[in-house]
C-alpha atoms as a PDB file:
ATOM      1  CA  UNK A   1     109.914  94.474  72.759  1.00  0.00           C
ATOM      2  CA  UNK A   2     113.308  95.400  74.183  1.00  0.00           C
ATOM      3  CA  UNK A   3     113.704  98.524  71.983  1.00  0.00           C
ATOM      4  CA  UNK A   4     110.254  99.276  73.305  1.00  0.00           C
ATOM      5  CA  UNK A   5     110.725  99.571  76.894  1.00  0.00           C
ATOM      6  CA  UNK A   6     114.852 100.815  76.285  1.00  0.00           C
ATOM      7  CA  UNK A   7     112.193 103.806  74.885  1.00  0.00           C
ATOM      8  CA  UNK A   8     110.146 104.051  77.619  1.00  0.00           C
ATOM      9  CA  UNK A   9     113.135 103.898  80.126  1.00  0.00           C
ATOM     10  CA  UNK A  10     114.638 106.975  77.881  1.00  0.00           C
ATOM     11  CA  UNK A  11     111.173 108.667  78.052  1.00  0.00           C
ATOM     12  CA  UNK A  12     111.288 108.281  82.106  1.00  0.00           C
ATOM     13  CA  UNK A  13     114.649 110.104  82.350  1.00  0.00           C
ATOM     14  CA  UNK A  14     113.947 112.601  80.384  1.00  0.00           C
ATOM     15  CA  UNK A  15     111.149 113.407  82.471  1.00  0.00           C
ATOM     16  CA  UNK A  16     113.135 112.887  85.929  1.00  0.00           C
ATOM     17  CA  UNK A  17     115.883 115.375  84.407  1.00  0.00           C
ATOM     18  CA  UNK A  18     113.331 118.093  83.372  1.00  0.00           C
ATOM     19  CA  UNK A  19     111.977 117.651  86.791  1.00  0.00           C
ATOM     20  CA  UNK A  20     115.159 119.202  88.551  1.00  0.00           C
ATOM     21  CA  UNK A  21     115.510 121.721  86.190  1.00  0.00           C
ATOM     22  CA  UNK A  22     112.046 123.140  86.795  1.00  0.00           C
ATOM     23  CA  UNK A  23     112.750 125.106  89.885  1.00  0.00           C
ATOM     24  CA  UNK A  24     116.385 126.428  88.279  1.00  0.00           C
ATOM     25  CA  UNK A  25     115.159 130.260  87.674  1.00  0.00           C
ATOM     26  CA  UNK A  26     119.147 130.991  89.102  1.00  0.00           C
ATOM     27  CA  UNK A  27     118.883 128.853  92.050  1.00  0.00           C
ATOM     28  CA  UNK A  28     122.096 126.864  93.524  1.00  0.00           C
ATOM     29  CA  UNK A  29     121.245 123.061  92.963  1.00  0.00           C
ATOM     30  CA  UNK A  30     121.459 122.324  96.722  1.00  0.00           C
ATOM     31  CA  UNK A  31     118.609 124.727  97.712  1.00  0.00           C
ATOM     32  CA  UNK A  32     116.999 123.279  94.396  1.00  0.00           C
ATOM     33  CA  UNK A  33     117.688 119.467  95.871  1.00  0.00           C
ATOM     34  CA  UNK A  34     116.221 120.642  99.358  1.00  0.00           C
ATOM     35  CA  UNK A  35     113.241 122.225  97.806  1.00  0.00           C
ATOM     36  CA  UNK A  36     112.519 118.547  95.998  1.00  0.00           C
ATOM     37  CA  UNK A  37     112.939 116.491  99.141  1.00  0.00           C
ATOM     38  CA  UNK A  38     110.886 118.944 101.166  1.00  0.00           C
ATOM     39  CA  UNK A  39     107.169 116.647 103.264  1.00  0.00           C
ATOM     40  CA  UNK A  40     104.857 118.336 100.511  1.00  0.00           C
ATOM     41  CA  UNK A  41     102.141 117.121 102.575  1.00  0.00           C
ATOM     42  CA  UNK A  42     103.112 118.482 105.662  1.00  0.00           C
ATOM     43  CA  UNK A  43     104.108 121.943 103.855  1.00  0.00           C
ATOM     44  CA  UNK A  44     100.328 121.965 102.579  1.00  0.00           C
ATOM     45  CA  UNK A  45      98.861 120.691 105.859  1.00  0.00           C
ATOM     46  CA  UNK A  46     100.545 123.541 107.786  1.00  0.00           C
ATOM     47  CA  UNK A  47      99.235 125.992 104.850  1.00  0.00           C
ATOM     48  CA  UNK A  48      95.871 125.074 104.666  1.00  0.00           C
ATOM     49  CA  UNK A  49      95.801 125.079 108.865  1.00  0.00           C
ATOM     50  CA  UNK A  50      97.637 128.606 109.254  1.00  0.00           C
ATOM     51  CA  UNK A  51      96.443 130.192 105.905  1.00  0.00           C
ATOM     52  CA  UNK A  52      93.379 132.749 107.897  1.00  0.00           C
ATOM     53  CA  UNK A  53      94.418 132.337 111.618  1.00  0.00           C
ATOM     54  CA  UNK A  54      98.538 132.949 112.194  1.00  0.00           C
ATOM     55  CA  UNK A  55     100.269 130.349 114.001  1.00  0.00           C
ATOM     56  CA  UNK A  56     100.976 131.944 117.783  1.00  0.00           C
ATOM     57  CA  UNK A  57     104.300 130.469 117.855  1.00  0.00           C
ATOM     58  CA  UNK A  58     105.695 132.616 115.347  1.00  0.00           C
ATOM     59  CA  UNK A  59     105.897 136.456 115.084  1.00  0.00           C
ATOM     60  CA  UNK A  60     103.476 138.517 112.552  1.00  0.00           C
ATOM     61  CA  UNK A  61     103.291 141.092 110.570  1.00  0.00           C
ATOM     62  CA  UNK A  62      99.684 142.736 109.923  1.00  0.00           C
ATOM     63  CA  UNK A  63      99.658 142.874 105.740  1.00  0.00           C
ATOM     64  CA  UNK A  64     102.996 141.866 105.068  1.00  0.00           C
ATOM     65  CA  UNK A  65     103.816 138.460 106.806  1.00  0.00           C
ATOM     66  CA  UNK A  66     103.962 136.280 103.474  1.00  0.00           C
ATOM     67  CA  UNK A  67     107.704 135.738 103.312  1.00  0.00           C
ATOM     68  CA  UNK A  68     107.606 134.666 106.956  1.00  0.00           C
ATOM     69  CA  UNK A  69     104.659 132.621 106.630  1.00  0.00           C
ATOM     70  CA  UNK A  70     106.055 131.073 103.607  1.00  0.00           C
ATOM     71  CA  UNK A  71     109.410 129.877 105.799  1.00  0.00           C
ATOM     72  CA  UNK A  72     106.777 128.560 107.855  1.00  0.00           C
ATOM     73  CA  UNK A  73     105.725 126.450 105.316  1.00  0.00           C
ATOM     74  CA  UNK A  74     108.701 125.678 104.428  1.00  0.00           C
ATOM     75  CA  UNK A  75     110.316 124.304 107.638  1.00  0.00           C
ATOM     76  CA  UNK A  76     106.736 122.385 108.073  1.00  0.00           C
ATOM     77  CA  UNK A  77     108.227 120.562 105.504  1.00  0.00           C
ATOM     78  CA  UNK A  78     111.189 119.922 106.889  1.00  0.00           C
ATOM     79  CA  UNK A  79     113.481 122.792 105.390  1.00  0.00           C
ATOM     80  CA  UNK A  80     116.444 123.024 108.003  1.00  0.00           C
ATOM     81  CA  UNK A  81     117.202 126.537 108.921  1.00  0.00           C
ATOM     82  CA  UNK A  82     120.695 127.853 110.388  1.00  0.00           C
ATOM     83  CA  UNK A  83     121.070 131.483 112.447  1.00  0.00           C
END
């Protein structure tokens, strides 16, 4: 029974370690570790409210806002910016 769950235990980190590495298409860890520990609720909330009609707080761009709306996403998931 022992050997059974040591198994199982070996199974589960194998699992936790492939999850980190899923995101690593040449991406520093730390961005990789923020992306993991980013409110993936909130993120898709925001998405699914903002997705047809832009948020007003934020600027747009007719046809080509996606890599602003996806920061938008992003820091609705708590992704801390810097300037």
């Amino acid at each position: 029974m022992d050997e059974e769950i040591q198994i199982q235990e070996e199974e589960n980190q194998k699992r936790e370690e492939k999850k980190i590495t899923l995101l690593d298409y040449n991406v520093d860890k730390e961005i990789e570790l923020q992306l993991l520990r980013l409110n993936k609720e909130n993120a898709i909330d925001y998405a699914k409210k903002y997705a047809r009609k832009p948020n007003g707080h934020f600027g747009y761009i007719k046809n080509h806002d996606c890599t602003n709306f996806a920061s938008q996403i992003m820091a609705a998931g708590g992704k801390q910016y810097t300037l």
